[in-house]
C-alpha atoms as a PDB file:
ATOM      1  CA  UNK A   1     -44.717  -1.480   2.192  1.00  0.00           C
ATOM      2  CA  UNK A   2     -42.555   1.037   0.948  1.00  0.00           C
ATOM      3  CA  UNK A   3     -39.276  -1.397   1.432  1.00  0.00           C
ATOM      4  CA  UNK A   4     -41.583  -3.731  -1.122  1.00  0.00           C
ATOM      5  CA  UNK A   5     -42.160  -0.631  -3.641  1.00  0.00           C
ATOM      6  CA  UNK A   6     -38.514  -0.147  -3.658  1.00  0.00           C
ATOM      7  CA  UNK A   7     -37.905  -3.923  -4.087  1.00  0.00           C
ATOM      8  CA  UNK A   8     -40.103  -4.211  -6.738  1.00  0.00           C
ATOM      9  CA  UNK A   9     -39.228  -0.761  -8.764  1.00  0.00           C
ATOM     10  CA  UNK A  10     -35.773  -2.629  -8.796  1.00  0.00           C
ATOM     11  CA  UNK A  11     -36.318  -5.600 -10.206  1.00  0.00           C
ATOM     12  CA  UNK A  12     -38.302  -4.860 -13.181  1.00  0.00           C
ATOM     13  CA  UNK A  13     -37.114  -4.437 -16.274  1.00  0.00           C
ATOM     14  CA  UNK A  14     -36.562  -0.674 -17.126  1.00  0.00           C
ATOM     15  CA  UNK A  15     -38.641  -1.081 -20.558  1.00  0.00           C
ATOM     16  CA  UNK A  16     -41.900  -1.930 -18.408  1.00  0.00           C
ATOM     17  CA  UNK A  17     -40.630   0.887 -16.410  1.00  0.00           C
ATOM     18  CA  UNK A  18     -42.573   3.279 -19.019  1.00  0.00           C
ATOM     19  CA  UNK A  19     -45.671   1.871 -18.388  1.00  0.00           C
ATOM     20  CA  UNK A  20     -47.966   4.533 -17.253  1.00  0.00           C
ATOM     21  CA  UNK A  21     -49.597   1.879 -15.177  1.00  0.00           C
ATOM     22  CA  UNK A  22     -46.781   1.023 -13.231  1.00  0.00           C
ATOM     23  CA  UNK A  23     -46.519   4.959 -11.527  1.00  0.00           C
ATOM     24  CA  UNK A  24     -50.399   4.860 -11.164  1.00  0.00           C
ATOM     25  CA  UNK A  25     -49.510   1.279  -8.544  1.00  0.00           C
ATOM     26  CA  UNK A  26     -46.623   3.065  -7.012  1.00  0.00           C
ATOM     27  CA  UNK A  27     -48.862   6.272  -6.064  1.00  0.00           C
ATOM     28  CA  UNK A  28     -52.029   4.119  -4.964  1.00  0.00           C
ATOM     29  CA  UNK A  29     -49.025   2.723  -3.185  1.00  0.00           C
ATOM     30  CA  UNK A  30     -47.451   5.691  -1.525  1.00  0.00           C
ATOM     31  CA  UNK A  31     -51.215   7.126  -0.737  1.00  0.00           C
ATOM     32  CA  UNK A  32     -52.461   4.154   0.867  1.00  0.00           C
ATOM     33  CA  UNK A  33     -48.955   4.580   2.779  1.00  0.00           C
ATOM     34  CA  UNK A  34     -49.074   7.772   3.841  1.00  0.00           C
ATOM     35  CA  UNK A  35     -53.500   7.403   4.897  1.00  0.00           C
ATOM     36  CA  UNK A  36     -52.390   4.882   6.597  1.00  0.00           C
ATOM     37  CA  UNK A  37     -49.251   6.424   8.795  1.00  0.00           C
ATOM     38  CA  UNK A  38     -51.601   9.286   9.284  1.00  0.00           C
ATOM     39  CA  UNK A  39     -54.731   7.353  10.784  1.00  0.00           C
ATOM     40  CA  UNK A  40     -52.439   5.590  12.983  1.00  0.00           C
ATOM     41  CA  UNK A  41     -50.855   8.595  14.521  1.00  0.00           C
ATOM     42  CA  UNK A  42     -54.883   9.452  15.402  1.00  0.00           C
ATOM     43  CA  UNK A  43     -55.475   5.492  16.536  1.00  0.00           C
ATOM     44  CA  UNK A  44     -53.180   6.122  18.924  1.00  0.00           C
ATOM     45  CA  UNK A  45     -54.798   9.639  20.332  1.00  0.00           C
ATOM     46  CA  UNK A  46     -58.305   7.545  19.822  1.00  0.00           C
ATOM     47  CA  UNK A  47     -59.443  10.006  17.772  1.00  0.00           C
ATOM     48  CA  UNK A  48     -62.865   9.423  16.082  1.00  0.00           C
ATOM     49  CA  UNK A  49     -61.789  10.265  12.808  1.00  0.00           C
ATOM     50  CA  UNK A  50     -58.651   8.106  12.691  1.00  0.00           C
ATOM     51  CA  UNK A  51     -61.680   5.203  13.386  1.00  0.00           C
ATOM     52  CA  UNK A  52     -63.371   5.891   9.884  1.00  0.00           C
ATOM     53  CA  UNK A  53     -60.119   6.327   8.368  1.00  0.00           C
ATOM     54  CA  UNK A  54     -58.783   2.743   9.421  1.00  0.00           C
ATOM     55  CA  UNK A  55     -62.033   1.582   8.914  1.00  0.00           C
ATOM     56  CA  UNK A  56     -62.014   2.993   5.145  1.00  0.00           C
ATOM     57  CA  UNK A  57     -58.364   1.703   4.735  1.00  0.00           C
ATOM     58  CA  UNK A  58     -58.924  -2.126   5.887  1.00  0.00           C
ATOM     59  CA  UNK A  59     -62.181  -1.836   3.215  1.00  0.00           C
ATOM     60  CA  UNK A  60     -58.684  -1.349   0.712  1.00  0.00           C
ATOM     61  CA  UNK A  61     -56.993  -3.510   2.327  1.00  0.00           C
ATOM     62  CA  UNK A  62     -58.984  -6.515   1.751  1.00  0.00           C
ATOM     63  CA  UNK A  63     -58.616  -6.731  -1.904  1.00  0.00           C
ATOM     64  CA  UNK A  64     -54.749  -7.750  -1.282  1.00  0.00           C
ATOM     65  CA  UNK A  65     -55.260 -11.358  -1.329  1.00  0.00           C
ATOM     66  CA  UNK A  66     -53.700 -13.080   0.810  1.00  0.00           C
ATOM     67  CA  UNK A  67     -51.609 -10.800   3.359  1.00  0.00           C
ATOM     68  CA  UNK A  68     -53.827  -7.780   2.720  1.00  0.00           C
ATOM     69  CA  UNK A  69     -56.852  -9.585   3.490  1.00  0.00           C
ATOM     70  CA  UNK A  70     -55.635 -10.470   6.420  1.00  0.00           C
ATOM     71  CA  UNK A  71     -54.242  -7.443   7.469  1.00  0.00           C
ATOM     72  CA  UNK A  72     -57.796  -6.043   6.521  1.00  0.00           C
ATOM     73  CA  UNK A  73     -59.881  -8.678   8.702  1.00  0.00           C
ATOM     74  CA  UNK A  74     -57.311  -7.335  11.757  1.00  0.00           C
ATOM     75  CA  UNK A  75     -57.775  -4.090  11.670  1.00  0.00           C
ATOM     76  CA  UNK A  76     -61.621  -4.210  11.001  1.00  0.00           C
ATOM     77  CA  UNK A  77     -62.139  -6.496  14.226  1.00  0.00           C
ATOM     78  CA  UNK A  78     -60.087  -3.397  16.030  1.00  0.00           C
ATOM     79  CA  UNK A  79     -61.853  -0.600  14.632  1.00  0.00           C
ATOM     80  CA  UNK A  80     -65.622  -2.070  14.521  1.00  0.00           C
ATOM     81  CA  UNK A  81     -66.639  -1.053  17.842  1.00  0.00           C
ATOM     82  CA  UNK A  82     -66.488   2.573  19.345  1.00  0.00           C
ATOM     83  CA  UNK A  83     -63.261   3.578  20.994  1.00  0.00           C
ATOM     84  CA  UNK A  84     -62.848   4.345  24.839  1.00  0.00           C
ATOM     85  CA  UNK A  85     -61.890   7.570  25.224  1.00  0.00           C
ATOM     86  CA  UNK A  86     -61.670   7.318  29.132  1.00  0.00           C
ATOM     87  CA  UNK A  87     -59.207   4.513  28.523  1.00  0.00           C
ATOM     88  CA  UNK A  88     -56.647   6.793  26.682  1.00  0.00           C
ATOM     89  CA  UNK A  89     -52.817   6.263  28.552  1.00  0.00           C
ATOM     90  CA  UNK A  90     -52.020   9.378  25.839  1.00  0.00           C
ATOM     91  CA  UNK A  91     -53.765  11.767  28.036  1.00  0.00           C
ATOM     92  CA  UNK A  92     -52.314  12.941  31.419  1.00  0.00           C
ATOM     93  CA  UNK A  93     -55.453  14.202  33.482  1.00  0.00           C
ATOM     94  CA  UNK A  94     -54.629  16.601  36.742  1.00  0.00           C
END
């Protein structure tokens, strides 16, 4: 996503460049990047915050017609039900 920010940042013109709205995209960007980086690291601990979080994040995710949307749908069908926290390989038990 970032790769895509940088992509995109390039090929505009650097008049439209001073368009306030064009750093308010790139941070709503970046945040969504960062939420999202973050809530994984917890998915993969199962933690029951990182649940809502992906949960909140595929909500945003949605409006991206069409690749968002999907990506969105996936991640809601994985989040919807409770995690298994007996079934977490992260966790060595003695």
């Amino acid at each position: 996503m970032c790769i895509a920010l940088i992509v995109f940042l390039a090929a505009t013109e650097p008049a439209s460049l001073k368009d306030p709205s064009m750093y308010g995209a790139a941070l709503f960007v970046v945040v969504l990047f960062l939420a999202h980086h973050l809530t994984a690291k917890g998915a993969r601990d199962k933690k029951p915050w990182a649940r809502v979080s992906s949960i909140a994040i595929s909500i945003f995710m949605l409006i991206g017609f069409p690749v968002g949307t999907l990506i969105g749908i996936y991640l809601l069908s994985n989040t919807w039900n409770e995690w298994d926290q007996d079934a977490n390989p992260g966790v060595v038990r003695a």
